[in-house]
Protein backbone atom coordinates (compact mmCIF):
# COMPACT_ATOMS: atom_id res chain seq x y z
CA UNK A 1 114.62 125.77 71.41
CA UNK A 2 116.86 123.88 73.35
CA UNK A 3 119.04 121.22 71.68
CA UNK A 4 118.27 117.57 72.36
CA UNK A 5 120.79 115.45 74.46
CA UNK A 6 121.37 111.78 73.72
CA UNK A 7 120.58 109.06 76.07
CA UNK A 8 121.11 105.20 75.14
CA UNK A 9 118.62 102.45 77.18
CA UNK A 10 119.79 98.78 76.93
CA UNK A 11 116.10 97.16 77.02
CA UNK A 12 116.36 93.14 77.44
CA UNK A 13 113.72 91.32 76.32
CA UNK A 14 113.12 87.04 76.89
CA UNK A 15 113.95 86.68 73.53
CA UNK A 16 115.55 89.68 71.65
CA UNK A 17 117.42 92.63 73.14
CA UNK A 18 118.16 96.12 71.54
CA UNK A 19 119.37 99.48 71.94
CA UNK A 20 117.45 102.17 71.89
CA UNK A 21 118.77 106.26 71.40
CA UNK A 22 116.15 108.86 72.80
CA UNK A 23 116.85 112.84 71.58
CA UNK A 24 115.65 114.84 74.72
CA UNK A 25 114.89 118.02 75.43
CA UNK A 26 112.06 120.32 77.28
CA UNK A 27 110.11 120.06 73.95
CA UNK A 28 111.30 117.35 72.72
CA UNK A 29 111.34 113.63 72.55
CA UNK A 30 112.52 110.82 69.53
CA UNK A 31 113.39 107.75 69.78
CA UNK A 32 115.41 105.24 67.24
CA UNK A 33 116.10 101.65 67.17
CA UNK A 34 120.43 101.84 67.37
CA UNK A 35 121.01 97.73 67.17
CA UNK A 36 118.53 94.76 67.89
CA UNK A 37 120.20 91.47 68.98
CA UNK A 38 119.24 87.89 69.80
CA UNK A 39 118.90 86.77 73.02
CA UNK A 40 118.76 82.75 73.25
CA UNK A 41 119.09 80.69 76.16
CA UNK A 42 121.54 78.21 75.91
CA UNK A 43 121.15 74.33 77.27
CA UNK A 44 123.73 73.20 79.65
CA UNK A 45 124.33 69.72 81.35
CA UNK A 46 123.45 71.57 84.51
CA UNK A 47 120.22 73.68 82.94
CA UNK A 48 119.10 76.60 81.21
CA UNK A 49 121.01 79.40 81.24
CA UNK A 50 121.20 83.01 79.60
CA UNK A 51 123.92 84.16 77.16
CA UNK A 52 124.52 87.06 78.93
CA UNK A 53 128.19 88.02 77.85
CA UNK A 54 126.79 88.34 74.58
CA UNK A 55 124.05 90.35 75.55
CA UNK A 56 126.58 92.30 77.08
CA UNK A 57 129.00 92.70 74.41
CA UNK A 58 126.04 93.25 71.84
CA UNK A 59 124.86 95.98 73.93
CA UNK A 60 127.93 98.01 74.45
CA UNK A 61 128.78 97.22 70.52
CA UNK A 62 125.43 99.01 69.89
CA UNK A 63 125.88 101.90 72.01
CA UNK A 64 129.36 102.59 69.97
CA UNK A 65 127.58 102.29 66.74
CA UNK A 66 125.23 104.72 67.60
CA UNK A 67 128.25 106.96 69.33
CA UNK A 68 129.82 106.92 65.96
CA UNK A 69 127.29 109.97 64.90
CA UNK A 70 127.28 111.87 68.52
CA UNK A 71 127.99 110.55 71.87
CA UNK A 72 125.31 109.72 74.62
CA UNK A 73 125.31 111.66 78.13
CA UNK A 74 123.70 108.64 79.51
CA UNK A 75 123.14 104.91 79.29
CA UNK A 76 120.41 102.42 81.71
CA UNK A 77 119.34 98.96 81.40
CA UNK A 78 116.17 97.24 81.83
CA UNK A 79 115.62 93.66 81.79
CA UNK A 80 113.07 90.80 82.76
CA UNK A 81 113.01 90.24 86.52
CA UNK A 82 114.19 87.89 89.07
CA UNK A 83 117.45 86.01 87.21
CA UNK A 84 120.70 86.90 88.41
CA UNK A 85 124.35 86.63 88.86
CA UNK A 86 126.22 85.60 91.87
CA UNK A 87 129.99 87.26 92.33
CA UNK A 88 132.99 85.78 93.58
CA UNK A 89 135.54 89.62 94.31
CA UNK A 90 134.99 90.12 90.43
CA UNK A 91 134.51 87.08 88.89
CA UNK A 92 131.17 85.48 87.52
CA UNK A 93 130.82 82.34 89.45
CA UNK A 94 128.74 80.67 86.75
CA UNK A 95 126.22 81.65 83.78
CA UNK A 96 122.96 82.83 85.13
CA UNK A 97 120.17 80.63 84.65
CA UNK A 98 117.14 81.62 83.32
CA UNK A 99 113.90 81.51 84.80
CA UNK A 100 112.40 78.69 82.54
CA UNK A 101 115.05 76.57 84.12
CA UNK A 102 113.35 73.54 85.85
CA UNK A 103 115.21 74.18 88.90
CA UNK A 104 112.53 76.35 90.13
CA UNK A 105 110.42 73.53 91.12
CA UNK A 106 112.63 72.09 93.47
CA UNK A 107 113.33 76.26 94.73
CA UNK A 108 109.76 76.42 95.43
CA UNK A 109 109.36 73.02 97.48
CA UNK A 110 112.68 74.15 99.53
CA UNK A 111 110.86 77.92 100.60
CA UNK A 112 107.46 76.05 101.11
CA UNK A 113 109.16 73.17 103.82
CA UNK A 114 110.20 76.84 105.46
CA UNK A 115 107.50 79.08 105.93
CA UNK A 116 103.96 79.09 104.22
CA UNK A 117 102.79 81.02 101.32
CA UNK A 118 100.11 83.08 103.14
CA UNK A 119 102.96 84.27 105.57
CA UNK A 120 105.26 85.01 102.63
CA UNK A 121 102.77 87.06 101.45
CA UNK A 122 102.20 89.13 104.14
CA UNK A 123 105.77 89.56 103.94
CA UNK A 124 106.83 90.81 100.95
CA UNK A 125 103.40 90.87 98.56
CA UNK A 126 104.60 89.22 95.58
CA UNK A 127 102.45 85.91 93.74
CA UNK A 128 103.05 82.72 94.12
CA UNK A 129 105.70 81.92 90.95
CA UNK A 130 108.21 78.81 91.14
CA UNK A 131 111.11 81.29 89.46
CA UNK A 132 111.19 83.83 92.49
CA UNK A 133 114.62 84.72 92.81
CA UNK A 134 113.89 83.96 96.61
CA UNK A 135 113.00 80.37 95.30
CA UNK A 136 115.76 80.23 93.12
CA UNK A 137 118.66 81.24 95.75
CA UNK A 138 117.42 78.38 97.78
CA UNK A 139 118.34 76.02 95.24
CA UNK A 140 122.17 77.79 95.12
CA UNK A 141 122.12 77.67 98.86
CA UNK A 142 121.16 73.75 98.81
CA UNK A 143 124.15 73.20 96.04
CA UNK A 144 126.80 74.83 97.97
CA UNK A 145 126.62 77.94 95.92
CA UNK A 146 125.99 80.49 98.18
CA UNK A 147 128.68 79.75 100.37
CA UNK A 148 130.94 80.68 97.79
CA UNK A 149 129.06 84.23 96.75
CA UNK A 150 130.03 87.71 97.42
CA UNK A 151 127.58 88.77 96.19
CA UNK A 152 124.06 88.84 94.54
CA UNK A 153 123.10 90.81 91.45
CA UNK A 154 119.85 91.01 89.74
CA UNK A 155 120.80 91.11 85.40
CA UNK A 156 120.48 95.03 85.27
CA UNK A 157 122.47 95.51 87.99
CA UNK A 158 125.24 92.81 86.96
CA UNK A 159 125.60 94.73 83.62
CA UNK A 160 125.47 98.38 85.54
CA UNK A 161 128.51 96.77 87.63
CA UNK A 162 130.59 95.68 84.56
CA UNK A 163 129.96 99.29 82.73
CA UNK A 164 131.17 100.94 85.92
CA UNK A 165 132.73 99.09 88.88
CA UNK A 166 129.66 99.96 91.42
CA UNK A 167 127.48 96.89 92.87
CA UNK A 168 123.85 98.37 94.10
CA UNK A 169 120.50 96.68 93.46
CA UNK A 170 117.70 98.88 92.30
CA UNK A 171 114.28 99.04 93.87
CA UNK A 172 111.71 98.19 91.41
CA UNK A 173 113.41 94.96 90.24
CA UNK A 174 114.61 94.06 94.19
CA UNK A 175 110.91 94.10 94.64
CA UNK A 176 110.66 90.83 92.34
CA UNK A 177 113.11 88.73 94.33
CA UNK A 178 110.57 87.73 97.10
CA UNK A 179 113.69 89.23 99.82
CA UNK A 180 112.33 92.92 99.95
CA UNK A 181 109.68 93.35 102.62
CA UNK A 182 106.76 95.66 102.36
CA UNK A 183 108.26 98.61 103.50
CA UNK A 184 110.71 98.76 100.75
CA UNK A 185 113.91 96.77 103.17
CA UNK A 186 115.82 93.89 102.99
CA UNK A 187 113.45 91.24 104.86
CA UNK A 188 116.83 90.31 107.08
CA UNK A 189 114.74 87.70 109.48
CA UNK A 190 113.07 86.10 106.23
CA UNK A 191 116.52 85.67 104.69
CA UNK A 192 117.88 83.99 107.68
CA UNK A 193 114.89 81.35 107.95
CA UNK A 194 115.94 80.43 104.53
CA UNK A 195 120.22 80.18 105.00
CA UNK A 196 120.94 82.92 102.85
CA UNK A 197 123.58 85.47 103.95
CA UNK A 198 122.22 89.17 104.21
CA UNK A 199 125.80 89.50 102.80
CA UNK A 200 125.13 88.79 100.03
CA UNK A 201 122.65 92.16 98.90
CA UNK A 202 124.75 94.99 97.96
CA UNK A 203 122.82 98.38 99.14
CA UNK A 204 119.22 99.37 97.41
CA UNK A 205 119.20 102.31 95.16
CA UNK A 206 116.21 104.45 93.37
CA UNK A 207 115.51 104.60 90.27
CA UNK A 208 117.39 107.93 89.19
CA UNK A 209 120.41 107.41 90.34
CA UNK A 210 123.90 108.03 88.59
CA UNK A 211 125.81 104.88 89.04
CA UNK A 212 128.53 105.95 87.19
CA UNK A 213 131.14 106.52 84.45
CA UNK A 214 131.18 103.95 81.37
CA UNK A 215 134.58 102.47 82.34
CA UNK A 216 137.69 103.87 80.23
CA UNK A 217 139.14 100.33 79.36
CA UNK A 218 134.91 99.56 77.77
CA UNK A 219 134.76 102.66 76.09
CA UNK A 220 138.23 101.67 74.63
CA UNK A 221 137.65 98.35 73.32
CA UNK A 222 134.03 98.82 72.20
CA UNK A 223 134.82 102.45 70.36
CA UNK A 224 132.09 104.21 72.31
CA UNK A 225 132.48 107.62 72.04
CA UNK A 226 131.83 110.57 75.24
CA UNK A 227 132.16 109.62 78.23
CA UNK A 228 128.99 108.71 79.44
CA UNK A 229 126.95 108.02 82.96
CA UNK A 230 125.37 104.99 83.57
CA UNK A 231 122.27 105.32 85.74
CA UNK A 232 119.90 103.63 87.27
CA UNK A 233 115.89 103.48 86.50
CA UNK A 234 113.08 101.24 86.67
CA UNK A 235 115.53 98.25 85.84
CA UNK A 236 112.27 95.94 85.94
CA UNK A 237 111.31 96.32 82.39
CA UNK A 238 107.24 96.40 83.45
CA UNK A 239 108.67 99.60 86.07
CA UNK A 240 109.34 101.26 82.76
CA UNK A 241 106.97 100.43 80.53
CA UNK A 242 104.42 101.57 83.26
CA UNK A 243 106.30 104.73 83.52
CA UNK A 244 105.38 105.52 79.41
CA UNK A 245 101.87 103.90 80.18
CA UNK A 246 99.75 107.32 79.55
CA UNK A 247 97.32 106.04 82.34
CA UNK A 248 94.19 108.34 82.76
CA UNK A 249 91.85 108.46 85.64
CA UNK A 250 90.43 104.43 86.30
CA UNK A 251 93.05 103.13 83.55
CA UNK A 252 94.41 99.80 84.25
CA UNK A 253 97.68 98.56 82.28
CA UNK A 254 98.53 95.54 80.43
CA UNK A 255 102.24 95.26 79.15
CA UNK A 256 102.57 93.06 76.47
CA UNK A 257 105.28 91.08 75.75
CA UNK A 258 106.43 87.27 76.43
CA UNK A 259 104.50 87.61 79.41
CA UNK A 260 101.42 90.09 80.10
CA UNK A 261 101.61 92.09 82.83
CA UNK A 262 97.98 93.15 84.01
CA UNK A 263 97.43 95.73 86.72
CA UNK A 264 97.00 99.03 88.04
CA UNK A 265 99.01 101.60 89.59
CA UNK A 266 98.31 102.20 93.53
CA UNK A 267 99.81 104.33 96.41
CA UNK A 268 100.92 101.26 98.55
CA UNK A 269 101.01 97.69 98.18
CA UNK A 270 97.94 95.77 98.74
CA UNK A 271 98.04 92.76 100.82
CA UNK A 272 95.45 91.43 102.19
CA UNK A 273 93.99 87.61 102.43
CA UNK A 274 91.76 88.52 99.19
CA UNK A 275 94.76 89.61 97.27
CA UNK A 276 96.93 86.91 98.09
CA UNK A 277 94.29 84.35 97.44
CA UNK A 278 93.88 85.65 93.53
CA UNK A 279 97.70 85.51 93.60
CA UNK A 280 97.85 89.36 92.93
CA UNK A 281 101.72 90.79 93.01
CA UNK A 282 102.86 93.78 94.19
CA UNK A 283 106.04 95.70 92.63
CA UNK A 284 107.77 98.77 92.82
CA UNK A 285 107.13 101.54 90.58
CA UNK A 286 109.35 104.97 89.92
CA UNK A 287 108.75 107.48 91.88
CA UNK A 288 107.77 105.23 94.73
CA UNK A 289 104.27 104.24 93.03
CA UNK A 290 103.16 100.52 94.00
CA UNK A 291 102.23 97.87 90.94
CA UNK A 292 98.62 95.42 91.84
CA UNK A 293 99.40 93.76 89.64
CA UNK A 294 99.06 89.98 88.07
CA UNK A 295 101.43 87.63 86.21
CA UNK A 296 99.56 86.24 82.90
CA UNK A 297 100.82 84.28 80.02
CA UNK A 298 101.44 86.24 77.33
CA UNK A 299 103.04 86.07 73.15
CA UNK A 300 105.12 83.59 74.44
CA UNK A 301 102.48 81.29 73.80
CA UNK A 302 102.16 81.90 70.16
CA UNK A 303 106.17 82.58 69.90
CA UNK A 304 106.87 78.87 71.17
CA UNK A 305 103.69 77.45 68.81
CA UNK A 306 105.10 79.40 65.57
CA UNK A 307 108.73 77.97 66.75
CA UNK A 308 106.60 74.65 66.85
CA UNK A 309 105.37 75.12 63.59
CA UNK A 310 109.14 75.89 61.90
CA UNK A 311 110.51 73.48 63.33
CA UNK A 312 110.27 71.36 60.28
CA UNK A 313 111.77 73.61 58.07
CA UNK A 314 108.54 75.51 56.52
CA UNK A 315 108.38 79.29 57.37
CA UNK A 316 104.96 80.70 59.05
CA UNK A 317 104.81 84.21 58.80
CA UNK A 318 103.07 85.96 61.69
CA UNK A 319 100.94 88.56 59.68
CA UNK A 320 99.38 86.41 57.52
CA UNK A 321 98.58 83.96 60.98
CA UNK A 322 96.91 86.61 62.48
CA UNK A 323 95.40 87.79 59.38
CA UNK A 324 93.92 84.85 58.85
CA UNK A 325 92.76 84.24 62.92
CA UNK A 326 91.24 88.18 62.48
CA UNK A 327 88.56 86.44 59.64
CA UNK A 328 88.01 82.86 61.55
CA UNK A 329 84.61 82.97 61.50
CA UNK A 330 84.03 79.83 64.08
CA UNK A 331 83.68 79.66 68.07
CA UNK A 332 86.66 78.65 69.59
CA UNK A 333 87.20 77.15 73.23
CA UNK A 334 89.25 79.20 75.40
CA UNK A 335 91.71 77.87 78.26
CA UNK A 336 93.53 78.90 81.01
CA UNK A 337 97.14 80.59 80.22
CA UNK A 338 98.42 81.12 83.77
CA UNK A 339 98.00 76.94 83.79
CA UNK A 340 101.76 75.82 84.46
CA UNK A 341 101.83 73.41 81.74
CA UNK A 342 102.54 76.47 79.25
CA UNK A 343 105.35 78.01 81.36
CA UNK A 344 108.53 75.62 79.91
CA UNK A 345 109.60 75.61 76.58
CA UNK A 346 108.25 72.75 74.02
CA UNK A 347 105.21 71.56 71.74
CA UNK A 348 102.99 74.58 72.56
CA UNK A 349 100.21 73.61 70.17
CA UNK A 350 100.44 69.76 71.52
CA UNK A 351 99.92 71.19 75.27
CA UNK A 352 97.00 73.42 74.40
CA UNK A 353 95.16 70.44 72.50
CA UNK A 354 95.88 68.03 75.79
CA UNK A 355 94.17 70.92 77.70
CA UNK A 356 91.31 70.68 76.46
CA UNK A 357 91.50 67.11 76.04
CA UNK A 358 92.02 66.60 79.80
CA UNK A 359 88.76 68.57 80.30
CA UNK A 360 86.81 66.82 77.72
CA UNK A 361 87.00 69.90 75.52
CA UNK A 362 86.96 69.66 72.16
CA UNK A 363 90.19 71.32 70.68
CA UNK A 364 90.66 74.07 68.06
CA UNK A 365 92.42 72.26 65.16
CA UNK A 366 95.23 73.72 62.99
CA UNK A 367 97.10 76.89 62.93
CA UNK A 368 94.69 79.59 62.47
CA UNK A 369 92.19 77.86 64.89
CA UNK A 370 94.72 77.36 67.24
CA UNK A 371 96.27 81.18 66.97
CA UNK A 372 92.59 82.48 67.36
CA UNK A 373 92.18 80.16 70.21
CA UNK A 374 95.35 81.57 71.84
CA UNK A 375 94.44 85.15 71.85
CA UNK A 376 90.90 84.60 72.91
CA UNK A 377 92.23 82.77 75.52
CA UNK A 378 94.35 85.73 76.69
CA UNK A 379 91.77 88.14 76.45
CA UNK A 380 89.43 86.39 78.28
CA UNK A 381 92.13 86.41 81.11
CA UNK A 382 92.71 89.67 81.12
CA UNK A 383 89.04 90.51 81.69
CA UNK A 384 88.89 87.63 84.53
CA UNK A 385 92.32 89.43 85.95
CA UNK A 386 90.35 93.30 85.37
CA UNK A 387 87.01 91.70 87.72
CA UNK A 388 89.68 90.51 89.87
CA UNK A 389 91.25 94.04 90.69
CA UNK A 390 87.90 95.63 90.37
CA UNK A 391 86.65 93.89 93.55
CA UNK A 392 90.00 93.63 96.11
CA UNK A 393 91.05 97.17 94.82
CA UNK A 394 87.50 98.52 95.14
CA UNK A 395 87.77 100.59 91.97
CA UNK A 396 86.13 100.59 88.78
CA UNK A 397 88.69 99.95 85.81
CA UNK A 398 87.30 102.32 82.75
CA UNK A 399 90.12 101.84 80.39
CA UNK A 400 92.72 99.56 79.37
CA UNK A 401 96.06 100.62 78.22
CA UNK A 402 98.22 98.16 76.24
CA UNK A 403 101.54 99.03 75.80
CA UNK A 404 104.71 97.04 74.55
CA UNK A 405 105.06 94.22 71.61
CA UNK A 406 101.48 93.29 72.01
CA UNK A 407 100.31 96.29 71.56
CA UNK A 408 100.73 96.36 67.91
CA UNK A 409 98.36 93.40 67.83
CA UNK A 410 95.36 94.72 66.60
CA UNK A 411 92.99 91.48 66.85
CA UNK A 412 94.77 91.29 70.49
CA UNK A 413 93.43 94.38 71.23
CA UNK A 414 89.79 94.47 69.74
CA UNK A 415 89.42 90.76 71.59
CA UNK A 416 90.40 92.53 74.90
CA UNK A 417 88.33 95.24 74.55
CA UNK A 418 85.17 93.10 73.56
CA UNK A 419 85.54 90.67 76.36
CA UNK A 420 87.00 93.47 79.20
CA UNK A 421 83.84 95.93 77.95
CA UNK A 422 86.38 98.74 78.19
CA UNK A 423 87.69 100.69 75.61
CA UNK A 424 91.48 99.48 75.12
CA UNK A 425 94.17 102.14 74.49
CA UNK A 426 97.29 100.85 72.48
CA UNK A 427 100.87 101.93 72.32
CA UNK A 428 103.38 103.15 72.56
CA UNK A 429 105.33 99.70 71.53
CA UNK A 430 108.94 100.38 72.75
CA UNK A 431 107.47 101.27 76.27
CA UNK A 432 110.23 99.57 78.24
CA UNK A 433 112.77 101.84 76.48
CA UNK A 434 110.69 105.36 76.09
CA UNK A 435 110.50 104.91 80.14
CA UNK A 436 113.88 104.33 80.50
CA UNK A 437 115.02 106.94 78.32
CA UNK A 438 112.51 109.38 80.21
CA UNK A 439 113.94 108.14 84.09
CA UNK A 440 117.27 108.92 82.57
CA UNK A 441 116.27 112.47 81.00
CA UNK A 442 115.14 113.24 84.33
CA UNK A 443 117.78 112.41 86.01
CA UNK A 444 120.23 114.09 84.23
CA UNK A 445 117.95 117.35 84.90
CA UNK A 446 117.06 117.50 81.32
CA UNK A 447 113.48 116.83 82.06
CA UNK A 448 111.75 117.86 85.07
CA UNK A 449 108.13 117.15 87.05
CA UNK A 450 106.65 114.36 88.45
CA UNK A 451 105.85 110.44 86.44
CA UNK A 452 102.31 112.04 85.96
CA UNK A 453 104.33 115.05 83.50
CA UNK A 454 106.78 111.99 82.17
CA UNK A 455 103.31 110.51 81.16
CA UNK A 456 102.25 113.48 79.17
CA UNK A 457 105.04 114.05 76.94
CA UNK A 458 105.02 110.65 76.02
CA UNK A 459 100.94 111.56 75.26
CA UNK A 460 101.95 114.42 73.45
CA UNK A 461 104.48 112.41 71.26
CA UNK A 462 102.60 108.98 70.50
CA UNK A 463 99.43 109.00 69.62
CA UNK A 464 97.29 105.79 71.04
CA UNK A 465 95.22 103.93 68.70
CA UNK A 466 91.57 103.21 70.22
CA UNK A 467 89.42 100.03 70.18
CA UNK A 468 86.14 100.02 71.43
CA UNK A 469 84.02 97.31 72.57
């Protein structure tokens, strides 16, 4: 038996961030929650932004708590896509903003006076979505911004350049910016229609790849024990999470989280008229896999209705909610969540009833009614989005795997597999992390194969609960 080695992945969620310590070895594979932190935006007169020297500092703080029992050989970050941080030398220019910023609006008009989505499309592949980081930089640009930058860096990357010194964006999450053409480049003529420097990119790395040392002066004031590498993997959290997806033959994916991310896994990008029509996305994957893939609304919507529901001071506890939507016994209307009007923060519940109001629909009333109504609703567009891949990716889909937060959502899951007609496959929860941990392990040349033999250790270790139609 060989002894495990330590690895630590910073996984960033929209709302909460943790660290997570995986024990690896040949046989082997654990994984334990090492610190779990807040992670809320903060209102500026300028916008929304992220907190993200607290993230920061409550990651590294994490990382020594767990180095307090044995050090780590490695460390990696994953994070939501698309927000960044633009460098002047060293210095921070200002605090990222976060994608739920209404700035995006005004991004999106600024690309679409430039060039058309259809052509965009064929470009680089990705869904029309107003927080593109493509969309976003346009709005720096306009500001004055750019012409102060250095350089660009996507959140993973920002945080892999203040553990170590080394500026490199990495694939999977360069492939959310809008800027990375279909053959896995820079899109240098695209960039320059737009006014935004090429300069600005630092070089693309794989996911894999040792970025670095934890810098001496962190390790100091932090306490982290060992000396350990910082590499990169499939920074895009979904990349990850799809890398400890145990996909069989004909299994489609949904991770679950603030958003749901509902796709497949193919050999290259598709995009084609039909696919750009259903506003289908295409991402990297490790190991050079492609994502089909499709933006849908996901627990946010029931995460900004419970905050909703608090906000008066009473306490609504989540289990007993969907306790309580698991034995509604009534029909319920369902609506659409990819609609816009649930993408900002706010009244949740009051924007679902005007939904249906607008339509002449009559609306569920009251919390349970409205938390069945929500999950229905999401179910419903996961099956839509499943017909959808079906017929541009000409293959059948024969099995659903959830993975992620949602996963653990059992009336989630029985409500996908009854309206999908698939049998839906749930877990592991942590799937950002475990793939993470697993791109790291492999890198280090503790673990060895292809993302297929990734996929069946993590079978092996975490066993899927089944729902059936």
């Amino acid at each position: 038996m060989t002894s495990p080695t330590r690895f630590a992945a910073i996984d960033l969620g929209a709302s909460s961030g943790r660290v997570m310590i995986g024990e690896v070895a040949p046989d082997e594979f654990r994984v334990t929650e090492a610190a779990r932190f807040t992670n809320r935006p903060v209102m500026l007169g300028d916008g929304l932004h992220w907190s993200v020297l607290s993230l920061f500092s409550a990651a590294l703080d994490g990382i020594a708590a767990a180095t307090q029992e044995a050090p780590v050989a490695g460390i990696a970050v994953d994070s939501w896509a698309v927000d960044y941080g633009l460098l002047r030398g060293e210095s921070l220019l200002s605090v990222p903003y976060s994608y739920r910023d209404s700035r995006t609006e005004r991004g999106l008009q600024l690309v679409d006076a430039v060039i058309s989505q259809p052509d965009l499309y064929t470009r680089c592949g990705l869904q029309r979505m107003p927080f593109t980081t493509i969309n976003q930089l346009s709005v720096d640009r306009e500001r004055g911004m750019l012409e102060l930058a250095d350089s660009m860096l996507l959140l993973p990357d920002l945080f892999n350049y203040w553990m170590t010194g080394r500026t490199a964006i990495e694939r999977t999450n360069a492939s959310t910016t809008g800027m990375l053409a279909l053959d896995d480049t820079w899109d240098l003529e695209l960039m320059g229609m737009l006014g935004i420097d090429p300069g600005i990119l630092p070089p693309l790395i794989e996911p894999g790849t040792a970025v670095g040392s934890l810098l001496p002066h962190l390790r100091d004031h932090h306490g982290v024990h060992g000396d350990p590498h910082v590499y990169a993997v499939g920074s895009h959290d979904t990349a990850s999470a799809v890398v400890a997806a145990p996909l069989a033959e004909g299994a489609a994916y949904i991770s679950s989280g603030t958003w749901s991310l509902v796709g497949i896994e193919t050999p290259a990008p598709i995009a084609n008229e039909e696919a750009e029509r259903a506003n289908f996305t295409n991402e990297g994957g490790v190991d050079g896999r492609n994502r089909f893939m499709k933006n849908v609304m996901g627990m946010w919507l029931l995460s900004e209705s419970k905050r909703t529901w608090e906000a008066d001071g009473s306490s609504v506890e989540l289990h007993e909610l969907l306790n309580a939507a698991a034995s509604y016994d009534r029909e319920v209307p369902v609506f659409d969540p990819t609609d816009d009007v649930f993408y900002p923060p706010g009244d949740m519940p009051k924007r679902i009833h005007r939904w249906f109001d607008d339509r002449g629909i009559e609306p569920p009333e009251g919390r349970v009614a409205i938390t069945r109504c929500i999950l229905e609703s999401l179910a419903e567009a996961y099956a839509k989005t499943l017909q959808d891949i079906e017929r541009i990716a000409g293959r059948a889909v024969t099995q659903v795997n959830i993975v992620g937060g949602g996963s653990q959502n059992g009336l989630l899951c029985q409500l996908t597999a009854r309206r999908t007609g698939v049998p839906v496959v749930a877990g592991p929860v942590e799937a950002s992390a475990i793939g993470n941990l697993l791109v790291q392990a492999r890198a280090a040349g503790v673990l060895h194969g292809s993302l297929d033999d990734l996929r069946e250790l993590v079978s092996q270790v975490y066993r899927p609960k089944r729902y059936d139609p």
